[in-house]
Protein backbone atom coordinates (compact mmCIF):
# COMPACT_ATOMS: atom_id res chain seq x y z
CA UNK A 1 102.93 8.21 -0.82
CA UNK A 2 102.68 11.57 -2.17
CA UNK A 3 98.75 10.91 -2.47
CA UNK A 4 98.30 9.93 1.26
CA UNK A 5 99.80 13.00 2.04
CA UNK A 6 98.03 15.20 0.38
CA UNK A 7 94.81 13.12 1.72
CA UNK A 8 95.52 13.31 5.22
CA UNK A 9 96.84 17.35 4.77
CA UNK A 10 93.28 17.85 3.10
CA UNK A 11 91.50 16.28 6.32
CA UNK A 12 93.46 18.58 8.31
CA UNK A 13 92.57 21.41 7.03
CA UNK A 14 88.83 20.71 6.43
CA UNK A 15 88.50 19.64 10.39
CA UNK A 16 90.57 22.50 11.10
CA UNK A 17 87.34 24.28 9.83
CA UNK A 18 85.10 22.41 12.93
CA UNK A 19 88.33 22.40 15.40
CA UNK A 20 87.97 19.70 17.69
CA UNK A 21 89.69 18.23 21.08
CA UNK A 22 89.76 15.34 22.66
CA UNK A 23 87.51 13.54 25.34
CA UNK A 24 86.55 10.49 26.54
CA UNK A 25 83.45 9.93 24.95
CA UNK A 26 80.27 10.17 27.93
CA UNK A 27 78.23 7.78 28.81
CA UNK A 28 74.88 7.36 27.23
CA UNK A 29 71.90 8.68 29.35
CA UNK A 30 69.53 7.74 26.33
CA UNK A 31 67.87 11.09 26.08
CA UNK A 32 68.67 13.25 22.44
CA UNK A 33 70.06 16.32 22.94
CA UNK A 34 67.74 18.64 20.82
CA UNK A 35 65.22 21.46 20.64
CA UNK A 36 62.26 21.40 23.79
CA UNK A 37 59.92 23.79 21.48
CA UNK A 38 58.84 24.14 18.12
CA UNK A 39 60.84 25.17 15.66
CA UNK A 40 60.44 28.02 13.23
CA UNK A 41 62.91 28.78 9.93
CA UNK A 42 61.74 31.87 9.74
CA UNK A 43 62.85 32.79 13.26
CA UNK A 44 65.73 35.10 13.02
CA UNK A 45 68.78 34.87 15.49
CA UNK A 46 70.30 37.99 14.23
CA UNK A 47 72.25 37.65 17.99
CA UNK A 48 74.13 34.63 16.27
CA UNK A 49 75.69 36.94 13.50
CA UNK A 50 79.06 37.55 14.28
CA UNK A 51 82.42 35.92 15.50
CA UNK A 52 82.80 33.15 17.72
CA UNK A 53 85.48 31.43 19.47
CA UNK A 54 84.29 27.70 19.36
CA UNK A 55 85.67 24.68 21.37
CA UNK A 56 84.70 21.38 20.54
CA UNK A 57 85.45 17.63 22.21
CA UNK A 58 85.44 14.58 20.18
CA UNK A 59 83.04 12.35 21.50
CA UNK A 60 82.61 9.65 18.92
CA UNK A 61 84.13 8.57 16.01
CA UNK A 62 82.89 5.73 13.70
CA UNK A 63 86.42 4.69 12.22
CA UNK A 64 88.79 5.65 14.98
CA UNK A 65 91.86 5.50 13.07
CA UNK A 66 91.09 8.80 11.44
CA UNK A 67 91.07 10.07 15.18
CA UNK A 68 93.97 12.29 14.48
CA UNK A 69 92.02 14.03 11.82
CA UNK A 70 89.08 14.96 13.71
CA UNK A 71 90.69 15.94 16.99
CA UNK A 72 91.94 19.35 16.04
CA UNK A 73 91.54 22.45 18.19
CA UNK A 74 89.24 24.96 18.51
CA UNK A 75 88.03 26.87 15.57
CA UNK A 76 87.29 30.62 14.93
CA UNK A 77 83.72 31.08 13.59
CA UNK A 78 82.04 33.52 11.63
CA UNK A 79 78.26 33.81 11.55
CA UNK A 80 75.94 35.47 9.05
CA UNK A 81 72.29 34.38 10.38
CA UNK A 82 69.63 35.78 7.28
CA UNK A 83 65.89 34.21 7.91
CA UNK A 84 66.31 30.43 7.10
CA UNK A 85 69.90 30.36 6.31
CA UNK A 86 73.07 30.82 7.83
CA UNK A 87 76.61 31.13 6.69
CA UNK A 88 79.41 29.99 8.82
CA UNK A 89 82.99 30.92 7.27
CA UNK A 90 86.35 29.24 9.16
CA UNK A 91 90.23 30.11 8.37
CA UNK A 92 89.97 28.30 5.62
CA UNK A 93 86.27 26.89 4.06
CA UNK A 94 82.47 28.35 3.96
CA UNK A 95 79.12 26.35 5.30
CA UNK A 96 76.29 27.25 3.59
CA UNK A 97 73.30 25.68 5.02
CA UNK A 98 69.91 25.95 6.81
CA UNK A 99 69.05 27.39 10.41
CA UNK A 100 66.02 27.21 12.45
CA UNK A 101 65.59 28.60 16.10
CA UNK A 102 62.36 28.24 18.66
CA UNK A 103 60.28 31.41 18.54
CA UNK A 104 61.82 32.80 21.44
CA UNK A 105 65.37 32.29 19.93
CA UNK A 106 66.62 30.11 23.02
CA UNK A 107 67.52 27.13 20.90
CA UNK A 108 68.77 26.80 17.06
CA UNK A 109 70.07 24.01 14.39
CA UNK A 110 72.41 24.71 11.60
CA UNK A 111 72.37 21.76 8.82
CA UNK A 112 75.39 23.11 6.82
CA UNK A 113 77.85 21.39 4.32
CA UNK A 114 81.35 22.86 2.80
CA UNK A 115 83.89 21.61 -0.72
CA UNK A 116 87.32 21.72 -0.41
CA UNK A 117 89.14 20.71 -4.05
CA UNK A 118 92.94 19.56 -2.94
CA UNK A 119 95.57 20.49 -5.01
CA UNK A 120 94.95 16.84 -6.51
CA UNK A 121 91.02 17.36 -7.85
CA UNK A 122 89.41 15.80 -5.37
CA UNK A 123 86.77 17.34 -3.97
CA UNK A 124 86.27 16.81 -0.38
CA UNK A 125 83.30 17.41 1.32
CA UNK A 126 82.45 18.22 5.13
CA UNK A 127 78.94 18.01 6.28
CA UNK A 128 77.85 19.45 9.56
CA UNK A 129 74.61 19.50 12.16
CA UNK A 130 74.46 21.36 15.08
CA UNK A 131 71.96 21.71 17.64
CA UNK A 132 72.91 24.30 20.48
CA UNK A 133 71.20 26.43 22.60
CA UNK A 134 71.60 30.26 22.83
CA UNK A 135 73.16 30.55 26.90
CA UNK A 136 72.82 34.17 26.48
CA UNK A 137 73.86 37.07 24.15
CA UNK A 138 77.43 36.07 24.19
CA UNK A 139 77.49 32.20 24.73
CA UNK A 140 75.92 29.07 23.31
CA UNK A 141 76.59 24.92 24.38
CA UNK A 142 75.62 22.12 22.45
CA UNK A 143 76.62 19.07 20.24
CA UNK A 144 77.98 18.97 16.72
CA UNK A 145 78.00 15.83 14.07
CA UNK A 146 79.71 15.74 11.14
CA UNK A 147 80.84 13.86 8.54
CA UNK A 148 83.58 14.44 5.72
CA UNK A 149 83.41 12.13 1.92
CA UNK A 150 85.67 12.56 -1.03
CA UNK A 151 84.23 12.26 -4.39
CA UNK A 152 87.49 9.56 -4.91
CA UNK A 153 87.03 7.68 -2.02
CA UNK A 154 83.60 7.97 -0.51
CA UNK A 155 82.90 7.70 2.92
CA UNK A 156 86.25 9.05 5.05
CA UNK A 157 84.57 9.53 8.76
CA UNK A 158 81.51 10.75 11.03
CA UNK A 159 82.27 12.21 13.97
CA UNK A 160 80.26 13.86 17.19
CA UNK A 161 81.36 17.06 19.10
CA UNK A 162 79.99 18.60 21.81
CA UNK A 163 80.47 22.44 21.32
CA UNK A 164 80.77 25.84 23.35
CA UNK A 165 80.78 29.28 21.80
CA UNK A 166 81.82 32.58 23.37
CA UNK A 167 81.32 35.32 21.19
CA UNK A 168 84.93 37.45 20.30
């Protein structure tokens, strides 16, 4: 018992990292949400650097009994945009990952992953891609996916957000 709690207190606090709420999940037009022109790592976004209010909605879930888990709320973000990387720190866990944006710096994706060790050992791991687009200096929309694994159990979840971020 003592081991499911600390399981589902870990998955708490590594969505809390991603903050989510829930939605009815839209319906499926068929068209990827994604990047219209090329994209360049070494385009710089220097205008995502800095902190970031984020609100997300749960739009799908592949095991929906973890629902609970991934439908936390919104999440303070921290942004450190250098070249081809980015660094995204939450309350409680740092992404490290890659980031790429169109020339003219309109639309980016961040392919980012994060370890949390529980008091326990295991080592939890939450994966994350976003693709957004920049709505202006203070603003960006678009969709989130993530997944989180435990090096005890494997596989826990994968999850799909849509995400908006106003700059604090």
């Amino acid at each position: 018992m003592q081991k499911l709690a600390t399981v589902l207190l870990a998955l708490i606090v590594v969505f809390a990292m991603v903050g989510c709420s829930s939605s009815e999940p839209d319906a499926d037009t068929g068209e990827q949400p994604g990047i219209t022109e090329p994209i360049s790592p070494e385009a710089e976004m220097p205008v995502l650097t800095g902190a970031w209010e984020v609100t997300t909605v749960l739009t799908d879930i592949d095991i929906p009994a973890m629902t609970p888990a991934a439908d936390q709320p919104g999440a303070q973000w921290t942004c450190t945009v250098d070249g081809g990387s980015m660094t995204l720190v939450t309350d409680q866990h740092t992404y490290t990952g890659s980031f790429e944006s169109n020339d003219s710096g309109g639309t980016w994706v961040y392919d980012a992953a994060s370890t949390y060790t529980d008091a326990d050992g295991t080592a939890w791991t939450s994966t994350i891609l976003v693709r957004a687009t920049q709505d202006n200096a203070d603003a960006f929309t678009g969709t989130m996916e993530g997944e989180i694994s435990s090096d005890a159990d494997g596989h826990l979840y994968s999850a799909v957000w849509d995400i908006t971020g106003a700059r604090q």
